[in-house]
C-alpha atoms as a PDB file:
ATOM      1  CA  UNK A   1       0.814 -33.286  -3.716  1.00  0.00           C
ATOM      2  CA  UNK A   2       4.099 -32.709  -1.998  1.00  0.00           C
ATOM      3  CA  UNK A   3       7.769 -33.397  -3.520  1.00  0.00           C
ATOM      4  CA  UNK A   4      11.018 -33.726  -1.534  1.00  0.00           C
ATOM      5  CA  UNK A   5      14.147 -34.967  -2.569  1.00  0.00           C
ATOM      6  CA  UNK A   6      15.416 -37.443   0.687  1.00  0.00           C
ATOM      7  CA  UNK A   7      18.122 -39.372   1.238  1.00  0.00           C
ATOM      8  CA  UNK A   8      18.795 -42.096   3.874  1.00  0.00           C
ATOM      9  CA  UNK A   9      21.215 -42.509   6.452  1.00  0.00           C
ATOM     10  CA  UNK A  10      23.499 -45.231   4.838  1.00  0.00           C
ATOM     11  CA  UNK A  11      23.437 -43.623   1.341  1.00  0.00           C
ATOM     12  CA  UNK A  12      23.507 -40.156   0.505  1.00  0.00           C
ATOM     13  CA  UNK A  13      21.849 -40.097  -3.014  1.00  0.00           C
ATOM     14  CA  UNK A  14      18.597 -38.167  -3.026  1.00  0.00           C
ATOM     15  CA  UNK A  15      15.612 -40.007  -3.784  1.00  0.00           C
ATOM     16  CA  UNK A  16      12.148 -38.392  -5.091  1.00  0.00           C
ATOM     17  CA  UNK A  17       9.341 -39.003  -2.803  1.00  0.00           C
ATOM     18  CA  UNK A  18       6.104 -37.513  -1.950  1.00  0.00           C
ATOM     19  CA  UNK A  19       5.914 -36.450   1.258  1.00  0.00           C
ATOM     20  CA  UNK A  20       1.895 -37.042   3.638  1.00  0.00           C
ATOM     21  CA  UNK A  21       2.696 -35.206   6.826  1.00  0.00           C
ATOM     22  CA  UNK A  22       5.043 -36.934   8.789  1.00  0.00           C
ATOM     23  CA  UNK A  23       6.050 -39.994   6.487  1.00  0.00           C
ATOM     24  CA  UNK A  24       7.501 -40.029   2.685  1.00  0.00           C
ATOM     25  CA  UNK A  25       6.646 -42.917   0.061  1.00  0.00           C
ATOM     26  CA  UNK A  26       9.583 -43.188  -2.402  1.00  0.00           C
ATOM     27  CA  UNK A  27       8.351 -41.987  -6.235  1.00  0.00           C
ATOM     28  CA  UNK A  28      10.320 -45.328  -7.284  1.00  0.00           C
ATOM     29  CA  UNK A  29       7.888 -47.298  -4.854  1.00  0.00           C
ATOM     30  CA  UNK A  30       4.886 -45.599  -6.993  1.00  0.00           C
ATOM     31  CA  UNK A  31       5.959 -46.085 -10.282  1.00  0.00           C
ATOM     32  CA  UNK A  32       8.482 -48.066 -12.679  1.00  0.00           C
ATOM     33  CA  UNK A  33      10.028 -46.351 -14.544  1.00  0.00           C
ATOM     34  CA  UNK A  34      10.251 -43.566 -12.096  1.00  0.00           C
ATOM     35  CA  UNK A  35      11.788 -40.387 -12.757  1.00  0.00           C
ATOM     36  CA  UNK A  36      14.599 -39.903 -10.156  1.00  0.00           C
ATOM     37  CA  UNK A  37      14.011 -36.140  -9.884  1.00  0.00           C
ATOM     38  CA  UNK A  38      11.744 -33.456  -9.696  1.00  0.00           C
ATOM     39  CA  UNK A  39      13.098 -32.169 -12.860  1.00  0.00           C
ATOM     40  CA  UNK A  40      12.495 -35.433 -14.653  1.00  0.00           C
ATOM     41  CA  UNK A  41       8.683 -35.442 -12.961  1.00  0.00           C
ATOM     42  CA  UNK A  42       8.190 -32.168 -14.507  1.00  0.00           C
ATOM     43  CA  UNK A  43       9.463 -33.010 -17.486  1.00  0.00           C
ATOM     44  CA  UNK A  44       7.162 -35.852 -17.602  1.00  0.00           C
ATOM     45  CA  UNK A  45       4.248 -33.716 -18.020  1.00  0.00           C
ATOM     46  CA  UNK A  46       0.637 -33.977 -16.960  1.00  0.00           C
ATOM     47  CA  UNK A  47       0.213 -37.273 -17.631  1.00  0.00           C
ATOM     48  CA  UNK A  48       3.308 -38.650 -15.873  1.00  0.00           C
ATOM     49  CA  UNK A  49       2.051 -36.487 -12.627  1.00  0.00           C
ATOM     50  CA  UNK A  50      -1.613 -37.904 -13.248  1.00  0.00           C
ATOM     51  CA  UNK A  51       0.043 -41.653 -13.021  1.00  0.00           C
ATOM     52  CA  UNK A  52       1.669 -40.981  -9.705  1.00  0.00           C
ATOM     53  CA  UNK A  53      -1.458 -38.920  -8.302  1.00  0.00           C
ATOM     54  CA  UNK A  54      -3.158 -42.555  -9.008  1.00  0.00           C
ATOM     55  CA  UNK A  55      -0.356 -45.016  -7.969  1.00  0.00           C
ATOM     56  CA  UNK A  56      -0.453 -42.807  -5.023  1.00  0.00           C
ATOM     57  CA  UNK A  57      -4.222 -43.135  -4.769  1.00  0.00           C
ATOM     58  CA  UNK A  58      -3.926 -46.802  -4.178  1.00  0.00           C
ATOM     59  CA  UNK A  59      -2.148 -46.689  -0.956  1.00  0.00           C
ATOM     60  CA  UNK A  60      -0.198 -49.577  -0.648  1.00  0.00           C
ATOM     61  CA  UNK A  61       3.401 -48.184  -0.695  1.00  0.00           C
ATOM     62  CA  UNK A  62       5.748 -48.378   2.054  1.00  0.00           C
ATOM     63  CA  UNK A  63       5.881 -45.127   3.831  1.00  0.00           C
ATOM     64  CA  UNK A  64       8.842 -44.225   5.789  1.00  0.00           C
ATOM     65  CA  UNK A  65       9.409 -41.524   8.773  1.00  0.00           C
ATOM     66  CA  UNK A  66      10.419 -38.123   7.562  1.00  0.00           C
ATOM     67  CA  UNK A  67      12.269 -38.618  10.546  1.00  0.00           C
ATOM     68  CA  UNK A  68      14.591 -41.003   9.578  1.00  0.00           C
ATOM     69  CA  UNK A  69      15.754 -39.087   5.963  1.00  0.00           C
ATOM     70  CA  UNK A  70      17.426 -36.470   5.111  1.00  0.00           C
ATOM     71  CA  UNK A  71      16.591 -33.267   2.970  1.00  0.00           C
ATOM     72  CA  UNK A  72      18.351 -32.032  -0.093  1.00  0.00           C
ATOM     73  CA  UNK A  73      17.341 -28.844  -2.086  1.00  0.00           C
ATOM     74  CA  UNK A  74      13.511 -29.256  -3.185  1.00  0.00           C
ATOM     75  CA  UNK A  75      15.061 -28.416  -6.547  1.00  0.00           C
ATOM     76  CA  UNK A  76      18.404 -30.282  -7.637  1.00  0.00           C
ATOM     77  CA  UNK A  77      19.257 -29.016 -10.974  1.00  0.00           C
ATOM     78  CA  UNK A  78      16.637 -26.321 -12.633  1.00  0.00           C
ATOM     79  CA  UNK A  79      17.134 -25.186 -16.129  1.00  0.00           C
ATOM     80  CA  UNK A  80      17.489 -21.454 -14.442  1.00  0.00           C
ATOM     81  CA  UNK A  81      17.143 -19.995 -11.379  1.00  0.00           C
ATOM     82  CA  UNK A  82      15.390 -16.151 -11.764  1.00  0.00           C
ATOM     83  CA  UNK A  83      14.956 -13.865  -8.209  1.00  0.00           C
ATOM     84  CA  UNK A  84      13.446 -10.944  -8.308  1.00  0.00           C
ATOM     85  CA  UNK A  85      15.065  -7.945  -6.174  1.00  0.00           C
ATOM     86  CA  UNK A  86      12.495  -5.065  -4.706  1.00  0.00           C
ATOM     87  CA  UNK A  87       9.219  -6.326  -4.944  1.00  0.00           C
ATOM     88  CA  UNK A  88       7.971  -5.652  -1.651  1.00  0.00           C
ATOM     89  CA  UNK A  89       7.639  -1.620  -1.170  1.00  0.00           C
ATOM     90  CA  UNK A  90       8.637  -1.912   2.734  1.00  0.00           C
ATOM     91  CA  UNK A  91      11.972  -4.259   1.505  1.00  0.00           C
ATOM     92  CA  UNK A  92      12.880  -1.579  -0.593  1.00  0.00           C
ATOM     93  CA  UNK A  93      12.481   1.513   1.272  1.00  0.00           C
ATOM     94  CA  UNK A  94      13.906  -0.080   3.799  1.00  0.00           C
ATOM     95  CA  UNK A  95      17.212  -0.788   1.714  1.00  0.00           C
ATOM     96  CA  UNK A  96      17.198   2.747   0.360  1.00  0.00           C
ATOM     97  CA  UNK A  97      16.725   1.500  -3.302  1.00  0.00           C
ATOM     98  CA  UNK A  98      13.907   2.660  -5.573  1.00  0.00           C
ATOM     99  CA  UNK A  99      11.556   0.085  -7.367  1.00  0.00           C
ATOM    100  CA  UNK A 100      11.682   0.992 -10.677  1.00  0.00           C
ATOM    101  CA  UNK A 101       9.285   0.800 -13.357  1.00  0.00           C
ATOM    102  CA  UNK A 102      10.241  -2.805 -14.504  1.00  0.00           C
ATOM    103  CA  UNK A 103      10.661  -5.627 -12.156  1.00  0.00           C
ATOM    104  CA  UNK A 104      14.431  -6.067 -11.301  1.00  0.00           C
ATOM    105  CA  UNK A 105      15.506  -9.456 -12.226  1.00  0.00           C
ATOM    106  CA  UNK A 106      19.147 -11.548 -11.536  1.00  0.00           C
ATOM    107  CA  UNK A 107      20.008 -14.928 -11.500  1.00  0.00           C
ATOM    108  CA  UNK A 108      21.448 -17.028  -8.828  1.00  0.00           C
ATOM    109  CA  UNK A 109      24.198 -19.641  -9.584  1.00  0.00           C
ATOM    110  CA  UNK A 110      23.088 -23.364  -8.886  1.00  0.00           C
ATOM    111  CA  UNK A 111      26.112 -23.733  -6.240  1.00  0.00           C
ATOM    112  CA  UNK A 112      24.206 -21.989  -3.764  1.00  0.00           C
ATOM    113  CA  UNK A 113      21.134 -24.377  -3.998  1.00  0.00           C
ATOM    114  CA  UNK A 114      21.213 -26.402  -0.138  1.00  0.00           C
ATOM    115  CA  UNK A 115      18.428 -28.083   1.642  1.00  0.00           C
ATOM    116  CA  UNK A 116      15.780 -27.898   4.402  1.00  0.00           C
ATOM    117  CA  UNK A 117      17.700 -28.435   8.062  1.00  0.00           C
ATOM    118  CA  UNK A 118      21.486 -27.813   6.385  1.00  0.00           C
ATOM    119  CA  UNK A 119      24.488 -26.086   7.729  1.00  0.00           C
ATOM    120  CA  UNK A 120      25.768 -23.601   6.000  1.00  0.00           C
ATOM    121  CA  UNK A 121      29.218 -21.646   6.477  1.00  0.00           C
ATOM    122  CA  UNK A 122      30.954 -18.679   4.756  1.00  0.00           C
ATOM    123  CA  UNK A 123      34.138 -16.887   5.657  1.00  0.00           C
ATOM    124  CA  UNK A 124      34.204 -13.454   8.172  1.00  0.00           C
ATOM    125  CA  UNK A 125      36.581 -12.337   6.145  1.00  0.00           C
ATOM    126  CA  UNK A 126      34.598 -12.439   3.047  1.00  0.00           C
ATOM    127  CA  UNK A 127      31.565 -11.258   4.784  1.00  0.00           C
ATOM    128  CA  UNK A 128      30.109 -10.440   8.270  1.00  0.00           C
ATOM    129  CA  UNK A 129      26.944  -8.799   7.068  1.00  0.00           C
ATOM    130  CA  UNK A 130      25.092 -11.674   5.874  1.00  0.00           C
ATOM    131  CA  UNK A 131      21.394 -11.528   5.967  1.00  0.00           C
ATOM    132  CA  UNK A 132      17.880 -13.459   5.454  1.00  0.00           C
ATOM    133  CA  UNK A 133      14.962 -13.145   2.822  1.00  0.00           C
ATOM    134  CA  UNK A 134      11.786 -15.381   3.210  1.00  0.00           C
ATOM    135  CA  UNK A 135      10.657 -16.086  -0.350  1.00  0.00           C
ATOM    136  CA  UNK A 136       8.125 -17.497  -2.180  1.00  0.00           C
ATOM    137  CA  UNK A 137       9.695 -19.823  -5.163  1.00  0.00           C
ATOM    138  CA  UNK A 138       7.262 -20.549  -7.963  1.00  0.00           C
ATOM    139  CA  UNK A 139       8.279 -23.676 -10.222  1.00  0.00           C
ATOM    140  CA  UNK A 140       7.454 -23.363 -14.517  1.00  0.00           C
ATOM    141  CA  UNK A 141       5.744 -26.355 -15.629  1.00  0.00           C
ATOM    142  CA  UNK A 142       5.635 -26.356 -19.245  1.00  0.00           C
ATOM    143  CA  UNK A 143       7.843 -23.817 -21.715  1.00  0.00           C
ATOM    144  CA  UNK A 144       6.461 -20.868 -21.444  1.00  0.00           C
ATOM    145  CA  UNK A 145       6.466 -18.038 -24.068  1.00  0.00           C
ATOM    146  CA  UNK A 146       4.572 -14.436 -24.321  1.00  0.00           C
ATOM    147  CA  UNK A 147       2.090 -15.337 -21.861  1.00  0.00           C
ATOM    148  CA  UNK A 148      -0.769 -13.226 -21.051  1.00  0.00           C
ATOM    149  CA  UNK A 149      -0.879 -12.483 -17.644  1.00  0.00           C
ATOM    150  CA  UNK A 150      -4.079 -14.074 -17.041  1.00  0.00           C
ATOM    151  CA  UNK A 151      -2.896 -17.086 -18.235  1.00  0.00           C
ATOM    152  CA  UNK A 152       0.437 -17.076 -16.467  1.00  0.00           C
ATOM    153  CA  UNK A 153      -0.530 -19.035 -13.745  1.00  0.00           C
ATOM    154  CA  UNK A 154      -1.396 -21.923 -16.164  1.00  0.00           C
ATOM    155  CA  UNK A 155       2.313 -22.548 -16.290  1.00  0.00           C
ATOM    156  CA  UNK A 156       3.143 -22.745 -13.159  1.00  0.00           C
ATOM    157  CA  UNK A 157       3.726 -26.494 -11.828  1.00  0.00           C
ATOM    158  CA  UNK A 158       4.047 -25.713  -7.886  1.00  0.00           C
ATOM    159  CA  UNK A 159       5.987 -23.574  -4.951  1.00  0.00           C
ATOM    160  CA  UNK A 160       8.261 -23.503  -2.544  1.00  0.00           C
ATOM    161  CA  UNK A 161       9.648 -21.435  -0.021  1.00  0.00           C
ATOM    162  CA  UNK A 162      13.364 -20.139  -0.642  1.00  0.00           C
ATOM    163  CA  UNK A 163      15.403 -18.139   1.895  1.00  0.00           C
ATOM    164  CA  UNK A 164      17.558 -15.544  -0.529  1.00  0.00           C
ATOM    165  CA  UNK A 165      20.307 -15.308   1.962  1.00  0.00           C
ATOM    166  CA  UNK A 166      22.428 -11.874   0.986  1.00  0.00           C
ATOM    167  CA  UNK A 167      25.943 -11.106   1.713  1.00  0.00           C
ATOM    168  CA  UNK A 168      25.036  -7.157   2.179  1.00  0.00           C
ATOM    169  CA  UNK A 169      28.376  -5.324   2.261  1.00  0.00           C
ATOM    170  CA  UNK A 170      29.062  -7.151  -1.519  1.00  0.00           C
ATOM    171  CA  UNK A 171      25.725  -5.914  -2.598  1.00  0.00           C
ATOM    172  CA  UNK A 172      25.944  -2.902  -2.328  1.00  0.00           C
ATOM    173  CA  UNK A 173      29.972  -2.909  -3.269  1.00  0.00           C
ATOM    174  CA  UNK A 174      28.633  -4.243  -6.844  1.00  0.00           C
ATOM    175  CA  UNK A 175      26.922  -3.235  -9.694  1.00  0.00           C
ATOM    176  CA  UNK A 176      24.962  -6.795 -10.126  1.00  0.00           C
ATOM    177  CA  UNK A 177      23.392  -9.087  -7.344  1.00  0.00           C
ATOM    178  CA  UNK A 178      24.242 -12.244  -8.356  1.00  0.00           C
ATOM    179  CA  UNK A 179      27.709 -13.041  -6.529  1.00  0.00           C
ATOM    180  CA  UNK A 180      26.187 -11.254  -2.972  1.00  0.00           C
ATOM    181  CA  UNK A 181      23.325 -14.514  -3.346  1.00  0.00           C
ATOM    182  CA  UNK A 182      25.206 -17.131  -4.591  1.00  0.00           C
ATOM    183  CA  UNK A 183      28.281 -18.044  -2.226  1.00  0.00           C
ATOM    184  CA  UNK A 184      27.591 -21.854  -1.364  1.00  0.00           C
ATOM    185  CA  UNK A 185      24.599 -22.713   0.372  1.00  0.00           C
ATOM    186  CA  UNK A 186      23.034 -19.070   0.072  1.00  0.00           C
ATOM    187  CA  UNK A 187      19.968 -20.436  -1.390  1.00  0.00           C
ATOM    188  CA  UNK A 188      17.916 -22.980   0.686  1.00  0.00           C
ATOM    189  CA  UNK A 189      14.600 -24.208  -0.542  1.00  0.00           C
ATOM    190  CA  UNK A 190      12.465 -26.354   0.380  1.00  0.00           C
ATOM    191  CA  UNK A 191      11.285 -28.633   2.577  1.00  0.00           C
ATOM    192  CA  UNK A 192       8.772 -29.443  -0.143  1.00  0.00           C
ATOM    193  CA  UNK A 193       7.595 -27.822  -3.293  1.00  0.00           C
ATOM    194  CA  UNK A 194       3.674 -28.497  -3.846  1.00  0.00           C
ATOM    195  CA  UNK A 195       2.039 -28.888  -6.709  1.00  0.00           C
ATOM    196  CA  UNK A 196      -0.160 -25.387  -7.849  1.00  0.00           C
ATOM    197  CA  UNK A 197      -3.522 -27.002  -7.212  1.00  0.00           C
ATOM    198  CA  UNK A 198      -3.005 -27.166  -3.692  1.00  0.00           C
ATOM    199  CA  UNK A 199      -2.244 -23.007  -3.494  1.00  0.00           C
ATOM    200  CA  UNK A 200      -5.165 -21.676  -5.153  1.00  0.00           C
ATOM    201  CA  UNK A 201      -4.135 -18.243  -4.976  1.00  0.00           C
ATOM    202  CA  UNK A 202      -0.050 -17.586  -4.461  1.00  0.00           C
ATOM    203  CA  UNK A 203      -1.098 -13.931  -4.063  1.00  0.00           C
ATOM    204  CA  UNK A 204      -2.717 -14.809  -0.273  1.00  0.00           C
ATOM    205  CA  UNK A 205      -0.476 -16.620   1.829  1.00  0.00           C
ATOM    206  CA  UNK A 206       1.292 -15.348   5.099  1.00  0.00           C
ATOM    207  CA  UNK A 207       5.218 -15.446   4.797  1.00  0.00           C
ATOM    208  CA  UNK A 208       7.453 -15.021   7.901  1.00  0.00           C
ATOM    209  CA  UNK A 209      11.293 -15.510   8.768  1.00  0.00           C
ATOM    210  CA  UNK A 210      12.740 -16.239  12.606  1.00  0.00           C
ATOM    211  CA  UNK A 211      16.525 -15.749  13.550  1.00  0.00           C
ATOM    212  CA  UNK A 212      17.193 -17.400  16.900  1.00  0.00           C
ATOM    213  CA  UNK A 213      13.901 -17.174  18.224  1.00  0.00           C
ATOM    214  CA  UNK A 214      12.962 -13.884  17.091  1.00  0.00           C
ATOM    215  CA  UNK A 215      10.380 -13.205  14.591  1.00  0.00           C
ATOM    216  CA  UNK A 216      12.062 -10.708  12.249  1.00  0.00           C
ATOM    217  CA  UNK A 217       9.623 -10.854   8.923  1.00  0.00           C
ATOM    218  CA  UNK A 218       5.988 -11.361   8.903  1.00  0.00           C
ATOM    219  CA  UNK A 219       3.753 -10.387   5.998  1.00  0.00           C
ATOM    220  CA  UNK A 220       1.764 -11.754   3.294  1.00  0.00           C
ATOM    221  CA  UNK A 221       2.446 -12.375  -0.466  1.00  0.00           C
ATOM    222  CA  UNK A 222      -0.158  -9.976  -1.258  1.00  0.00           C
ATOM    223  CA  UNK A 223       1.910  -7.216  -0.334  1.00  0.00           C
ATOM    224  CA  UNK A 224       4.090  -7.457  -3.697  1.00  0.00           C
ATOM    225  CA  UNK A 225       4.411  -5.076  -5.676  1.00  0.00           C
ATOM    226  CA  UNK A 226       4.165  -7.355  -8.451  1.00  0.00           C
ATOM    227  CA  UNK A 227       2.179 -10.468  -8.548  1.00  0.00           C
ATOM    228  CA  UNK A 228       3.487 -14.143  -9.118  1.00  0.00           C
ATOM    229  CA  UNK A 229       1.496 -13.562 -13.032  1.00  0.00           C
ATOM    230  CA  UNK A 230       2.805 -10.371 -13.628  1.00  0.00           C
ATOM    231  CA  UNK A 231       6.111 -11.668 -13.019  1.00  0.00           C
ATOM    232  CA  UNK A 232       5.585 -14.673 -15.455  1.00  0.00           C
ATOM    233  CA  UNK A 233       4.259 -12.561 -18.130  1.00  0.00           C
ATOM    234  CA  UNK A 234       7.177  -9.777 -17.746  1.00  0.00           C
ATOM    235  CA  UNK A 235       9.895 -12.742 -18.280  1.00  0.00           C
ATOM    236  CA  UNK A 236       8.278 -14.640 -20.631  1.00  0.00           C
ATOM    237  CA  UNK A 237       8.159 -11.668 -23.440  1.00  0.00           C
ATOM    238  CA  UNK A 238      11.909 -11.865 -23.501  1.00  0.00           C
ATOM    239  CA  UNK A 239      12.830 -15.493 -22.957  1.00  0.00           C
ATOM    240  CA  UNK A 240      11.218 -19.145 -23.235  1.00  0.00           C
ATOM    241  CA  UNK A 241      10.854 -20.160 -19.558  1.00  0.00           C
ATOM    242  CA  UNK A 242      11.854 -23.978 -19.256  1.00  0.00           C
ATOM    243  CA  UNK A 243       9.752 -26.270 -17.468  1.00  0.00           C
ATOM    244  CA  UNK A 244      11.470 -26.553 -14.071  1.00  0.00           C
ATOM    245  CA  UNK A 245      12.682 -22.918 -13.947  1.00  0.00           C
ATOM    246  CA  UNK A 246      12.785 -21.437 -10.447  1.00  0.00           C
ATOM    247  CA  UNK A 247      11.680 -17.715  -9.637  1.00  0.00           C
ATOM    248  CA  UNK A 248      11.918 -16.365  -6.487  1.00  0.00           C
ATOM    249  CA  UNK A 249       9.731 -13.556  -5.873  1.00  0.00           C
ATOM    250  CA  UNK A 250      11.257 -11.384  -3.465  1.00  0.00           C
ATOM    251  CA  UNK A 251      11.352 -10.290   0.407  1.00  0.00           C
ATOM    252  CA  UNK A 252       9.010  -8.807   2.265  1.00  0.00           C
ATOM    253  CA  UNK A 253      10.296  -6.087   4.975  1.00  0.00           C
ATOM    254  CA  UNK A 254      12.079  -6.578   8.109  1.00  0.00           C
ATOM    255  CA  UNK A 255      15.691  -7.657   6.787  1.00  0.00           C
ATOM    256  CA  UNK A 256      18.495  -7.502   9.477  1.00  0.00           C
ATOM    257  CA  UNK A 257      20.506  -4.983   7.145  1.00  0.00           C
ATOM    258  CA  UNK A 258      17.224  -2.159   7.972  1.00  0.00           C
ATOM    259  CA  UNK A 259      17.104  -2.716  11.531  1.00  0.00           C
ATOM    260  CA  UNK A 260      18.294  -0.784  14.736  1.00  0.00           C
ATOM    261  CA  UNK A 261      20.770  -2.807  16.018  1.00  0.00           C
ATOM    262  CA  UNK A 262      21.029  -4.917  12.705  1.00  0.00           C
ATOM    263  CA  UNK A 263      20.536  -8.285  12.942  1.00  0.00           C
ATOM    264  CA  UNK A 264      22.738 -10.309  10.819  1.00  0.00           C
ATOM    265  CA  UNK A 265      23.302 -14.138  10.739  1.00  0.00           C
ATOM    266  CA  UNK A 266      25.970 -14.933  13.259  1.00  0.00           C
ATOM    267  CA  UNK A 267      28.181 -18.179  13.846  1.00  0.00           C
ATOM    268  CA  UNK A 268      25.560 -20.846  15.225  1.00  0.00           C
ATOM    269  CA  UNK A 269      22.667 -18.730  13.954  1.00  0.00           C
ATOM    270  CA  UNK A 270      19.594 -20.903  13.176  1.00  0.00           C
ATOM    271  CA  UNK A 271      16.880 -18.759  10.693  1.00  0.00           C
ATOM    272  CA  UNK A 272      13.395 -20.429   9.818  1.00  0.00           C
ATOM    273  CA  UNK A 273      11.503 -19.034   7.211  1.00  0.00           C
ATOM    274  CA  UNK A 274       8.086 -20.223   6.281  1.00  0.00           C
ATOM    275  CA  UNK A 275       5.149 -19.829   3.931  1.00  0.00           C
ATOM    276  CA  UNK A 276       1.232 -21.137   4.966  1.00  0.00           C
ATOM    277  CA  UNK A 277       0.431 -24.119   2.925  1.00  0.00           C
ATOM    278  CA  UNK A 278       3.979 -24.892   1.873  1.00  0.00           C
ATOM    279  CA  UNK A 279       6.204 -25.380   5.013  1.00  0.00           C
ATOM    280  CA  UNK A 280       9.189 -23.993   7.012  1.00  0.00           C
ATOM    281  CA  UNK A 281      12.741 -24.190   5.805  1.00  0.00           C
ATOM    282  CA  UNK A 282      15.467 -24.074   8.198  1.00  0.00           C
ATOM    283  CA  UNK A 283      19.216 -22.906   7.706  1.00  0.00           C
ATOM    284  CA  UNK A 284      21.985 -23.329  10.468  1.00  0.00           C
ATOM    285  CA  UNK A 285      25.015 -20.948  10.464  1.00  0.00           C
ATOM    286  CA  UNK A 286      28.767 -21.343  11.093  1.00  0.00           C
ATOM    287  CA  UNK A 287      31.294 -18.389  10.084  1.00  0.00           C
ATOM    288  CA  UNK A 288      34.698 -19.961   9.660  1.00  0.00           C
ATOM    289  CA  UNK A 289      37.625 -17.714  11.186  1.00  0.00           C
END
C-alpha cells in the first residue's frame, strides 16, 4: 500500500490517506477509530495495518483526485531522523572525503522535514552553494534492537524517497553535518512512503535526480556501499530504533558541488528526484536577497 499525508484546499490539516494512482481514499473513511498519522499507523502494528489492507479491500470509500490535495512530508513527526553520509563510492570520491571503515551517521533536525511539490527558500547570504541528494528513506516498523543483519529487513515498515538537500560551503566549514541539512525545508520526502512488501528488494531499484530539466544523478541502490540491512544492523547495536524512525541512506554520484561548471540550486530552481516503485518528489527553489 501507499501512505500520504494530504490536505485540502479549504483546510490545511494533513489527513492520512492511501493513495491508488491518481486518487486518495482518506484512512478516516477506512476505519473508525483511525489513526490520524503515519506515525500512529505504525504504531498500530500489524494488525492495525492488516484492518485497513481489508477495509481497503472492500472498495466502497470515496476516493478523491490527488489532484485536488495537497502534500505534506510523507513523515510528520518520526521518533528520529538518521542519514547516512558516503555510502555511494562515486558520491564520495567525488566530494574528496574517504569512506571509512564504519558507516558515517548524523541526524537531521525535524524543521527541515517539507513535502512533495513545496517551495522552499533560504537566504544568499547564508548560502549560495546549496545542492541535491536523491535518497532512498527506509521507515522502522517495530523497536528494533541488535539485529542480525539477515533479519534487519524484518523491521523495516516501508520507503520513501528523500532529497538530502546540502548547504555545501557550511559542510565543509564544520566539523558535523547536521546544521548544512537541516535549514527549513532541506529535507523533502515523499510523495508516498510504501509499505516493504511492495519493494521486495531495496537493494535493486534505479534512483535519479533532475535540476531544471537536466538529469544530474542516475544510478541504482545497489551501488551502496552499504546495504539498507547492514545499515539497520550497524545502528541497532548501539541504540533501540523506534518504530517510525527515518534513515536515509545516502547519494549516489553526480552532486552539483563535483561538477564542471557546478550546478547548484538557483532562485526558481525546480529539482525532481525519484526512486522506481516509490515515486518522484519535487522541490521548488527561491533564494531570498
Amino acid at each position: 500500500m501507499r501512505f500520504a499525508h494530504l490536505s485540502t484546499r479549504a483546510s490545511e490539516t494533513p489527513l492520512l490517506a492511501v493513495v491508488d494512482g491518481e486518487e486518495a481514499i482518506l484512512v478516516s473513511d477506512l476505519l473508525s477509530p483511525a489513526p490520524a498519522t503515519l506515525q500512529q499507523l505504525i504504531e498500530g502494528g500489524d494488525e492495525m495495518l492488516d484492518e485497513l489492507r481489508a477495509a481497503h479491500a472492500r472498495g466502497d470509500a470515496e476516493r478523491h483526485p490527488l489532484a485536488n490535495l495537497r502534500h505534506h512530508s510523507a513523515v510528520l513527526a518520526p521518533p528520529a531522523i538518521l542519514a547516512v553520509g558516503l555510502n555511494y563510492a562515486a558520491h564520495s570520491s567525488e566530494l574528496g572525503l574517504k569512506t571509512d571503515t564504519a558507516p558515517t551517521i548524523f541526524t537531521l533536525w525535524p524543521n527541515s522535514l517539507t513535502a512533495h511539490d513545496a517551495a522552499i527558500s533560504w537566504p544568499r547570504t547564508l548560502s549560495e552553494s546549496v545542492d541535491y541528494e536523491a535518497e532512498l528513506g527506509v521507515i522502522i516498523g517495530r523497536a528494533a534492537k541488535d539485529v542480525r543483519e539477515e533479519d534487519a529487513l524484518d523491521a523495516v515498515w516501508g520507503y520513501t524517497v528523500v532529497n538530502d538537500i546540502t548547504a555545501r560551503d557550511i559542510q565543509f566549514a564544520e566539523a558535523q553535518w547536521s546544521r548544512c541539512k537541516s535549514f527549513d525545508g532541506f529535507t523533502p520526502t515523499g510523495p508516498v512512503v510504501v509499505t516493504a512488501d511492495e519493494i521486495p528488494d531495496p537493494q535493486d531499484l534505479h534512483i535519479w535526480a533532475v535540476v531544471d530539466g537536466q538529469t544530474v544523478q542516475d544510478a541504482s541502490t545497489g551501488q551502496m556501499v552499504r546495504t539498507v540491512a547492514t545499515l539497520i544492523a550497524h545502528l541497532s547495536s548501539s541504540v533501540t530504533l523506534q518504530p517510525g524512525t527515518l534513515i536515509s541512506t545516502g547519494s549516489p554520484g553526480g552532486a552539483g558541488y563535483s561538477r564542471d561548471p557546478q550546478i547548484f540550486l538557483r532562485d526558481r530552481s525546480t529539482v525532481t528526484v525519484g526512486i522506481d516503485g516509490i515515486g518522484e518528489l519535487t522541490t521548488h527553489c527561491r533564494v531570498l536577497d
